[in-house]
N, C-alpha and C. Protein backbone atom coordinates (compact mmCIF):
# COMPACT_ATOMS: atom_id res chain seq x y z
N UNK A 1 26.07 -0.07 -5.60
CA UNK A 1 26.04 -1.52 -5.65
C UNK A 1 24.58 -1.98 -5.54
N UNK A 2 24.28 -2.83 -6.49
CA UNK A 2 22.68 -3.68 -6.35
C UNK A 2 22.97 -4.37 -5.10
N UNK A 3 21.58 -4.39 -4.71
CA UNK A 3 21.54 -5.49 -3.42
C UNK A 3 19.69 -5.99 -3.97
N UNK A 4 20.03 -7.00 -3.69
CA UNK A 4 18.78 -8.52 -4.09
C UNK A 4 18.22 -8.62 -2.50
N UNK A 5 17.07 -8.67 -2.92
CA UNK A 5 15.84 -8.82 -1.37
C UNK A 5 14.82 -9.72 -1.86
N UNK A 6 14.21 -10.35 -0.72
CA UNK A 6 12.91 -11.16 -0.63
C UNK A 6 11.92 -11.05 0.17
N UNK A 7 10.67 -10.32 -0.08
CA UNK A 7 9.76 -9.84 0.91
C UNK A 7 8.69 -10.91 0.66
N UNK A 8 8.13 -10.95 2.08
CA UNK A 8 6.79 -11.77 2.26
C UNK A 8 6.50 -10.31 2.89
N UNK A 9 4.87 -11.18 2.38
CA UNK A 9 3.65 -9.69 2.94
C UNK A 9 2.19 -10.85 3.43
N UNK A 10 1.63 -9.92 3.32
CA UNK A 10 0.49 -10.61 4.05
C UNK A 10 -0.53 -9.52 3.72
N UNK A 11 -2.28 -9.98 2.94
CA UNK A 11 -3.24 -8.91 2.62
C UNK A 11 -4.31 -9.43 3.06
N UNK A 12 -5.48 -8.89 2.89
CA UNK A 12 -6.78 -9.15 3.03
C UNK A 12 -6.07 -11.35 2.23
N UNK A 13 -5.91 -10.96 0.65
CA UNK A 13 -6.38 -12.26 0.17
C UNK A 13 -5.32 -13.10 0.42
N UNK A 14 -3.98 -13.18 1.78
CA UNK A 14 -3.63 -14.14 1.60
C UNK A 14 -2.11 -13.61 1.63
N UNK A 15 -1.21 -14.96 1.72
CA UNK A 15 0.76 -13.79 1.89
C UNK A 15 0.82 -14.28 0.17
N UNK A 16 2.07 -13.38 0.30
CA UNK A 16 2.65 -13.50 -0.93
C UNK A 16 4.09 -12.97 -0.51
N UNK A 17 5.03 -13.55 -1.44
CA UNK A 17 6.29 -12.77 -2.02
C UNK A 17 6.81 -12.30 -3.43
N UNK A 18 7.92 -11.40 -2.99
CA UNK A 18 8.04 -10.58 -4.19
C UNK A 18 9.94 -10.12 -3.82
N UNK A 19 10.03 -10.51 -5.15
CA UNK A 19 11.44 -10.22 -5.45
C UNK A 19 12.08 -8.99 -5.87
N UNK A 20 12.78 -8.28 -5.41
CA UNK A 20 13.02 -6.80 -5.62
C UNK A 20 14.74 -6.60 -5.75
N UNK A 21 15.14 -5.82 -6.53
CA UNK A 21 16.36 -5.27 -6.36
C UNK A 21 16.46 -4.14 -6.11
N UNK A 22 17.46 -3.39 -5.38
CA UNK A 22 17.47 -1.85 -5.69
C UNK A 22 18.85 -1.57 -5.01
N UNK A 23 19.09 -0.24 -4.91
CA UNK A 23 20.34 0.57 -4.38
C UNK A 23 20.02 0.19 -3.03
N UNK A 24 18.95 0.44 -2.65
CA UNK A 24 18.79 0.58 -0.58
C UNK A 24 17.98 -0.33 -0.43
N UNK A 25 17.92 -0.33 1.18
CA UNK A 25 16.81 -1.54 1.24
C UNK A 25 15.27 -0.85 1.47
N UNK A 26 14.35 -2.02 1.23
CA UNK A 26 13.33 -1.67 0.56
C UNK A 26 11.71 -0.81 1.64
N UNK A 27 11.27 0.01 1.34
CA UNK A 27 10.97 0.70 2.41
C UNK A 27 9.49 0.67 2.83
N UNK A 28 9.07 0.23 3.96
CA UNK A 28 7.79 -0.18 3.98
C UNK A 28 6.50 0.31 2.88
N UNK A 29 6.85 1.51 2.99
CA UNK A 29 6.03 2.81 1.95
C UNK A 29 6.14 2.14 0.47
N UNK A 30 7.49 1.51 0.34
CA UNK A 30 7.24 1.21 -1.35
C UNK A 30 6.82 -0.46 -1.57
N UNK A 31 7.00 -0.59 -0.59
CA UNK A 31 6.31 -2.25 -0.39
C UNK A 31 5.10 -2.80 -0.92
N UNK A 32 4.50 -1.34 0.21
CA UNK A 32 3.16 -1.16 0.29
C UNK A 32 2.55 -0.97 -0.93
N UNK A 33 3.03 0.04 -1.55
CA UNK A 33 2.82 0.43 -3.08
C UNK A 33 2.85 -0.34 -4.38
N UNK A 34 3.70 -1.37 -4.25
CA UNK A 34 4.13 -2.01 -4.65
C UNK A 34 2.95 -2.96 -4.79
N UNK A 35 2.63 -3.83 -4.19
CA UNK A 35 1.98 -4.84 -3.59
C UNK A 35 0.69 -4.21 -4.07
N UNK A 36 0.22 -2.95 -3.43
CA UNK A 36 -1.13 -2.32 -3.96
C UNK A 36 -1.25 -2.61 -5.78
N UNK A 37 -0.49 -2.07 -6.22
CA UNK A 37 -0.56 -1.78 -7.62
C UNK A 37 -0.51 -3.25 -8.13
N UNK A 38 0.14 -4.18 -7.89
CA UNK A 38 0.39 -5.63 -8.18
C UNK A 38 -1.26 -6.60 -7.87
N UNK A 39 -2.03 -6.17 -7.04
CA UNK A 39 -2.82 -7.53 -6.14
C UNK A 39 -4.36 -6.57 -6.15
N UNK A 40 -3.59 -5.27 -5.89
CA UNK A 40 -5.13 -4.83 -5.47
C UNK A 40 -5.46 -4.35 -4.15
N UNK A 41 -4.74 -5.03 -3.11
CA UNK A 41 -5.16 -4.90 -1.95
C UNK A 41 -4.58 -3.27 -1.63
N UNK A 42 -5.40 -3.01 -0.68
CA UNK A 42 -5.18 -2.11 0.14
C UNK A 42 -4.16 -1.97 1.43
N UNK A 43 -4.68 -3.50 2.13
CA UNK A 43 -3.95 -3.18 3.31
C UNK A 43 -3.11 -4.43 2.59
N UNK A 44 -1.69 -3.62 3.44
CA UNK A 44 -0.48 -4.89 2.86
C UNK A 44 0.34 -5.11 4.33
N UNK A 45 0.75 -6.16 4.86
CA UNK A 45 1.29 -6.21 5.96
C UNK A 45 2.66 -6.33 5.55
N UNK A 46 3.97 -6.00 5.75
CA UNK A 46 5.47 -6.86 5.58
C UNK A 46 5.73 -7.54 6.46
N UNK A 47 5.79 -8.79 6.34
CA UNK A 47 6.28 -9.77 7.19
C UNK A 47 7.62 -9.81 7.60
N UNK A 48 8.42 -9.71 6.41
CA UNK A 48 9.54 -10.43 6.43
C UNK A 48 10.12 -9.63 5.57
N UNK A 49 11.83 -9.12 5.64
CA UNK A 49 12.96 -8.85 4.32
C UNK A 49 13.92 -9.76 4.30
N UNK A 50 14.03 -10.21 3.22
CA UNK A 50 15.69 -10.97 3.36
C UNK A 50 16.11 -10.74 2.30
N UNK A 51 17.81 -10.34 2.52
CA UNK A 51 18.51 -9.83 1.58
C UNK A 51 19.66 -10.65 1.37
N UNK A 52 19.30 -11.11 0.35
CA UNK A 52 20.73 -12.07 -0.58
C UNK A 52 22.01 -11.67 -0.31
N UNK A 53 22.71 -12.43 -0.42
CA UNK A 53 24.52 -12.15 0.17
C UNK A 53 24.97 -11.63 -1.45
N UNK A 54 24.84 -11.87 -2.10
CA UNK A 54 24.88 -11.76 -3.87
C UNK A 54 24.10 -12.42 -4.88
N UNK A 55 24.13 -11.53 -5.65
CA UNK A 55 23.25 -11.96 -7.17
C UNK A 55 23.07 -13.46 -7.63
N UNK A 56 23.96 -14.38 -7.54
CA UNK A 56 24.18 -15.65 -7.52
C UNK A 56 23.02 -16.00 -7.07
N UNK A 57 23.18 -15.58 -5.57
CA UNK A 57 22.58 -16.60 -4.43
C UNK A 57 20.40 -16.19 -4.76
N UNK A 58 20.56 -14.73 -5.15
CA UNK A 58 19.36 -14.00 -5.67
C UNK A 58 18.56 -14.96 -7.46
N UNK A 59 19.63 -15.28 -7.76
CA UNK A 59 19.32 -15.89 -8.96
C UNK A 59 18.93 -17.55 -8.70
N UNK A 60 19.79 -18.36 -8.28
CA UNK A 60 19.70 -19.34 -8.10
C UNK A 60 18.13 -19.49 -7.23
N UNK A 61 17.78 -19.08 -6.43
CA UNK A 61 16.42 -18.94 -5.59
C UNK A 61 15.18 -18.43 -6.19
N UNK A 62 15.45 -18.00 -7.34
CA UNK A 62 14.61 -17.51 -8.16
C UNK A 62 14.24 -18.63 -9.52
N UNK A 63 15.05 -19.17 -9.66
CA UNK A 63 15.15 -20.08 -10.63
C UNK A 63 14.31 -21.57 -9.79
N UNK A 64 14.74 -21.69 -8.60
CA UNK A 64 13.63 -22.81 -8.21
C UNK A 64 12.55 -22.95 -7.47
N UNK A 65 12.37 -21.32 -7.39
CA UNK A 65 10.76 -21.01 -6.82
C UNK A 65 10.18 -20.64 -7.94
């Protein structure tokens, strides 16, 4: 089963979020990686996960951010 997540992070330049789906939830290590390859930064902090109740609720939140 997909499961829909919403991470805030925090870097040298500032937070950001990032929308992810996957089988499991999402693991600091690929966060990190993630975020690196995306921004640049090195150091990536995770603030925050939140995981959507369903795709709906993942879509609709996406559509007005």
């Amino acid at each position: 089963m997909l499961r829909y997540f919403l991470v805030t992070y925090n870097t040298p330049f500032g937070f950001g979020n990032i929308c992810l789906t996957g089988q499991r939830f999402p693991s600091q290590e690929f966060v990190k990686n993630y975020v690196s390859k995306h921004t640049g930064a090195e150091i990536v902090i995770v603030v925050h996960v939140f995981e959507f109740k369903n795709e709906q609720d993942f879509e609709d939140f996406q559509r007005v951010v």
